[in-house]
N, C-alpha and C. Protein backbone atom coordinates (compact mmCIF):
# COMPACT_ATOMS: atom_id res chain seq x y z
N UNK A 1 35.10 6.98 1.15
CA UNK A 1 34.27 5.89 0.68
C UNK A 1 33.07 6.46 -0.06
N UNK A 2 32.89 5.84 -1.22
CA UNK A 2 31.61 6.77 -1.87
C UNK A 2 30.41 5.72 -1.44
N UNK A 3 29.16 5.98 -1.08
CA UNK A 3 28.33 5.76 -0.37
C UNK A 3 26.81 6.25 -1.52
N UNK A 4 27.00 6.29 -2.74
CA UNK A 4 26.23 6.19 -3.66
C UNK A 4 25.59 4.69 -3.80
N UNK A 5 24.48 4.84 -4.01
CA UNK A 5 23.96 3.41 -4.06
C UNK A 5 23.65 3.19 -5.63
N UNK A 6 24.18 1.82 -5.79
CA UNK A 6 24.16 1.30 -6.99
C UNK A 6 23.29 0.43 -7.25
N UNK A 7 22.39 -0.40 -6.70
CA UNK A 7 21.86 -1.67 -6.97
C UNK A 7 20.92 -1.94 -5.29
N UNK A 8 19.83 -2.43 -6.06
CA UNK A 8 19.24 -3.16 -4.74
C UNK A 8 18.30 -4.50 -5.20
N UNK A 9 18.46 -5.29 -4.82
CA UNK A 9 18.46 -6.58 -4.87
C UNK A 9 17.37 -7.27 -3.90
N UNK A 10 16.26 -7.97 -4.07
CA UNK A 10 15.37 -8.77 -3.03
C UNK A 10 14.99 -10.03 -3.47
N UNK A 11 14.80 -10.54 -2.63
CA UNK A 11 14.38 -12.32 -2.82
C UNK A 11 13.61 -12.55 -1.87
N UNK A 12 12.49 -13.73 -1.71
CA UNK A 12 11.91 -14.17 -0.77
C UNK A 12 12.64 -15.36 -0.27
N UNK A 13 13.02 -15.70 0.73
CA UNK A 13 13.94 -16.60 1.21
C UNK A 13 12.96 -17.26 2.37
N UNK A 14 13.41 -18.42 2.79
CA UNK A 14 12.62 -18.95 3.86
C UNK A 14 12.87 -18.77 5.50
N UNK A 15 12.53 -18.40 6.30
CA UNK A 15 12.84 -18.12 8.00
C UNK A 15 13.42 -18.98 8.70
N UNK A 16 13.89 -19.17 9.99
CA UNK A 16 14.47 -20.49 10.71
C UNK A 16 13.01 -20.95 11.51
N UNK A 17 11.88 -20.27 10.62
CA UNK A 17 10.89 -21.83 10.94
C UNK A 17 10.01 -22.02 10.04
N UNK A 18 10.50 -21.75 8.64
CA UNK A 18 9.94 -22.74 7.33
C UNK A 18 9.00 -21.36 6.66
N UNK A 19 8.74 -20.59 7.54
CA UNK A 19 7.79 -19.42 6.41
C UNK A 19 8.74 -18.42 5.62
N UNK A 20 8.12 -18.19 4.83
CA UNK A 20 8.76 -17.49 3.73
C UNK A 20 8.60 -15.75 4.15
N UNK A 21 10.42 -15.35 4.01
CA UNK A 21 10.23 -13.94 4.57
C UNK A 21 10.90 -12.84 3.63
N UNK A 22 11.75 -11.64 3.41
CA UNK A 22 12.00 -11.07 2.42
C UNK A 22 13.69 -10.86 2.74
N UNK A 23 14.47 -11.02 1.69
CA UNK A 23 15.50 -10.62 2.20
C UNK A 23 16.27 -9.46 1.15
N UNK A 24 16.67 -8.49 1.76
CA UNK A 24 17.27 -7.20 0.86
C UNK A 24 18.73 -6.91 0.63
N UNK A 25 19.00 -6.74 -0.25
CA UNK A 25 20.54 -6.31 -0.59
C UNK A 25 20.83 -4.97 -1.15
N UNK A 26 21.45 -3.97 -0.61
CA UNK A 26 21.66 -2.68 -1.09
C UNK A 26 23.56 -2.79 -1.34
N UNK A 27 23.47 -2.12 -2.52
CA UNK A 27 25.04 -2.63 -2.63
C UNK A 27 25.37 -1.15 -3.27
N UNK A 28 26.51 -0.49 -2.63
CA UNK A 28 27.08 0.76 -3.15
C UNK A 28 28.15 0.85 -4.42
N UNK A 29 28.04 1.84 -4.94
CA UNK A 29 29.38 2.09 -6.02
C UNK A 29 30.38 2.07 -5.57
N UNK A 30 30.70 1.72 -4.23
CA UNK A 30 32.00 1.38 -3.79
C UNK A 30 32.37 0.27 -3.57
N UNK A 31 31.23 -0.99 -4.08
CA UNK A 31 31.27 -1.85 -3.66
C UNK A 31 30.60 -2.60 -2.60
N UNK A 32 30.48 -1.74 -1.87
CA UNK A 32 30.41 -2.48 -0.39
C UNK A 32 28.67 -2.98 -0.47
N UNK A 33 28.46 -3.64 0.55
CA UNK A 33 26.87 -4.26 0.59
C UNK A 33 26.37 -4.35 1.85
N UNK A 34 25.19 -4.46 1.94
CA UNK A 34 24.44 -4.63 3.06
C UNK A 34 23.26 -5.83 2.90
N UNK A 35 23.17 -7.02 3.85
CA UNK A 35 22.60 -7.45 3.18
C UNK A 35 20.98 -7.68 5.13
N UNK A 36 19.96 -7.59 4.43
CA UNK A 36 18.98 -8.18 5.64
C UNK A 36 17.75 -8.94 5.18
N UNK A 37 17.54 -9.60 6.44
CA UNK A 37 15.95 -10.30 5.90
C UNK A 37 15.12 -10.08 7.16
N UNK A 38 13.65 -9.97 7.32
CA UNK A 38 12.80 -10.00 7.86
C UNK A 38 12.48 -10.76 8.31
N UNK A 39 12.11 -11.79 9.41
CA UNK A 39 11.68 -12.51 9.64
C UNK A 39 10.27 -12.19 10.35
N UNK A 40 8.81 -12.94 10.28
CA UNK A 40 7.78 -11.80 10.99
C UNK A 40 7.94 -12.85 12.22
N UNK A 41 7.34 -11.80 13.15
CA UNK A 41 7.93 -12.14 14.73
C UNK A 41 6.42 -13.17 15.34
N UNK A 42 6.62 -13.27 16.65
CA UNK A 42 5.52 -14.30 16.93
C UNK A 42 4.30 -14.17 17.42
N UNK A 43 4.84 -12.48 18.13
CA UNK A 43 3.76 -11.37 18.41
C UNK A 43 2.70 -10.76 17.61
N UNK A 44 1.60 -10.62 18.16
CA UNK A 44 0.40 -10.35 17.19
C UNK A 44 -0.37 -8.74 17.16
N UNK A 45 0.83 -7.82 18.14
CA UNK A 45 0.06 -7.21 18.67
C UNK A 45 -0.24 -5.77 17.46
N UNK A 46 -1.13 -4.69 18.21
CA UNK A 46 -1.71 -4.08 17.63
C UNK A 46 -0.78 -2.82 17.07
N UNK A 47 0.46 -2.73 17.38
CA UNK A 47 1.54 -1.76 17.65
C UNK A 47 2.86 -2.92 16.35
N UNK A 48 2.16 -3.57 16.01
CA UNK A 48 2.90 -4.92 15.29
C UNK A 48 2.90 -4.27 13.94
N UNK A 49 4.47 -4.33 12.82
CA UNK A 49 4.37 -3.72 11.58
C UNK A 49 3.29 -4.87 10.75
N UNK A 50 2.51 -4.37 9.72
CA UNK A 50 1.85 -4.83 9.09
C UNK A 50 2.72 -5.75 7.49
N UNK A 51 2.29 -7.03 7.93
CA UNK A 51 2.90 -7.78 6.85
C UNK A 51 2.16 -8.08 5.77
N UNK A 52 2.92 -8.31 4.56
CA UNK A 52 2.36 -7.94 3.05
C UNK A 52 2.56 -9.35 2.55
N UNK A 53 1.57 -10.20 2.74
CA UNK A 53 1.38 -11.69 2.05
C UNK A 53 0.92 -11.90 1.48
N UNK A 54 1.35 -13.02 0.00
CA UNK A 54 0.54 -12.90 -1.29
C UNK A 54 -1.04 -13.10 -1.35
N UNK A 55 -1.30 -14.37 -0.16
CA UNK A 55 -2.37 -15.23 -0.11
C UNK A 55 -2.78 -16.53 -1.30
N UNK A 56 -1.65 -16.34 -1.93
CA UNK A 56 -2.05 -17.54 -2.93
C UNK A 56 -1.90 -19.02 -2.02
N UNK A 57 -2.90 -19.78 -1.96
CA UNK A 57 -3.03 -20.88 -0.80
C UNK A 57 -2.11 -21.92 -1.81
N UNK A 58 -1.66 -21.64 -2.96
CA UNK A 58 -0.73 -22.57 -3.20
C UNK A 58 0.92 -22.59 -2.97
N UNK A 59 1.07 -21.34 -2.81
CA UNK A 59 2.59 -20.96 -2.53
C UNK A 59 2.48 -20.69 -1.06
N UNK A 60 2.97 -22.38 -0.52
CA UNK A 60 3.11 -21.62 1.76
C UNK A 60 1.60 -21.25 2.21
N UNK A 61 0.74 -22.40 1.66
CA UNK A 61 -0.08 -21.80 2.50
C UNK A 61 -0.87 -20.23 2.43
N UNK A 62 -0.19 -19.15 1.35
CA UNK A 62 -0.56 -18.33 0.84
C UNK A 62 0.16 -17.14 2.20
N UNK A 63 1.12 -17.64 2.10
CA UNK A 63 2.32 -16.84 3.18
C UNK A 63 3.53 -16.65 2.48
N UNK A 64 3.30 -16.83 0.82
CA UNK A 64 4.62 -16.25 0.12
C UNK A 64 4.35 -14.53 0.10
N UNK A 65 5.85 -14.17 0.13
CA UNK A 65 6.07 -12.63 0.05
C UNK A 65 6.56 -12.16 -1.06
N UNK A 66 6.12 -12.74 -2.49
CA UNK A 66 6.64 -12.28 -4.43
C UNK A 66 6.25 -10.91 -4.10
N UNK A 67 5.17 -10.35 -3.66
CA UNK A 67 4.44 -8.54 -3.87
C UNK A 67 5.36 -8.27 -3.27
N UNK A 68 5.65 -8.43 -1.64
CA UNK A 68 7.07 -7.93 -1.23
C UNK A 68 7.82 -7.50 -1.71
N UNK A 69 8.33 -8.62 -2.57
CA UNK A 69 9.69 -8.67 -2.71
C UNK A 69 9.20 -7.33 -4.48
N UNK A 70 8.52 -7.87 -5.14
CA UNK A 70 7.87 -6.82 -6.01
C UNK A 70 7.93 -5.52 -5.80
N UNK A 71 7.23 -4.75 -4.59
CA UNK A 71 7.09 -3.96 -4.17
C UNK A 71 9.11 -3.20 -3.93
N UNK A 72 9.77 -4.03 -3.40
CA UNK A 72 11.32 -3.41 -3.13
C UNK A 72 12.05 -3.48 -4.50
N UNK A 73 12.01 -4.28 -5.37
CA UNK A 73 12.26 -4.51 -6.77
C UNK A 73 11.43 -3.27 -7.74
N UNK A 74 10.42 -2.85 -7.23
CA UNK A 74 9.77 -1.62 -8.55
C UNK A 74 9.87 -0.81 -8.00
N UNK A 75 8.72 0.28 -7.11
CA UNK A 75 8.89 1.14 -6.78
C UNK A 75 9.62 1.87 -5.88
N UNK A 76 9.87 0.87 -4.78
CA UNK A 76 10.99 0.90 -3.72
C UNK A 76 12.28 1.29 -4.00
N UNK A 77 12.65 0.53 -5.00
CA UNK A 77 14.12 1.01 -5.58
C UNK A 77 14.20 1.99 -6.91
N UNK A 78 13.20 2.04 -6.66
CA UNK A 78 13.08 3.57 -8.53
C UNK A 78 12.92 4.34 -7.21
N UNK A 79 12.36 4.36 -6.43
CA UNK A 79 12.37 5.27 -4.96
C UNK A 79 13.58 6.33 -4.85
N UNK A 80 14.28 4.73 -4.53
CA UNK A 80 15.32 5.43 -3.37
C UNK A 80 16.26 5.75 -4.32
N UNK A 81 16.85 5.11 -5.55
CA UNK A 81 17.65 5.50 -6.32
C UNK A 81 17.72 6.88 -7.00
N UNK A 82 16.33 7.13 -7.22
CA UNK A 82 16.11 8.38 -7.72
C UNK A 82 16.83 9.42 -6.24
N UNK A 83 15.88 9.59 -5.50
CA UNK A 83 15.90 10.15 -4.03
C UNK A 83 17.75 10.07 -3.89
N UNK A 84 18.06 9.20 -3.81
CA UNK A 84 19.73 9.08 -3.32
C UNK A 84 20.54 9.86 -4.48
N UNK A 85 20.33 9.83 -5.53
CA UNK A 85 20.79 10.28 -6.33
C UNK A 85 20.92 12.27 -6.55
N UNK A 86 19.94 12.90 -5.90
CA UNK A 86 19.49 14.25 -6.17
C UNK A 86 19.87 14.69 -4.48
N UNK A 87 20.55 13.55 -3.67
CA UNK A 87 21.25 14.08 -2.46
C UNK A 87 22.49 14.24 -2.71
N UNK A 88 23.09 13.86 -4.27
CA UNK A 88 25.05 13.83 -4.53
C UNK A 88 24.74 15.04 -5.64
């Protein structure tokens, strides 16, 4: 199975309780895909990953995740593509 990565893909999608969270798609030259989303949890604590919200109070309250999803769309995936690429 070749396990080269071809494509990665993000969207902000909405949670199963209405806030807006990130969801990722890594899809290989073999086809195959992986797909996940984040949902942020209910816990506040100090050991808690740090979430990346736009704050625009017009999009959700200013709980949309566009930089997110920005952030896995630019440098994230010039990242890893590069990086994955100089491991074949």
């Amino acid at each position: 199975m070749d396990t080269k990565i071809h494509s990665i893909l993000s969207r902000e999608i909405l949670d199963s309780r209405g806030n807006p969270t990130i969801e990722t798609t890594v899809i290989l030259t073999s086809g195959y895909r992986g797909t996940a989303s984040v949902p942020s949890g209910a816990s506040v604590g100090k050991y808690e990953a740090v979430e990346l919200r736009d704050g625009d109070e017009a999009r959700f309250g200013g709980l949309g995740v566009t930089k997110a999803v920005a952030n896995v769309t630019g440098p994230i995936k010039r990242f890893a593509l590069l990086r994955h690429r100089r491991c074949y």
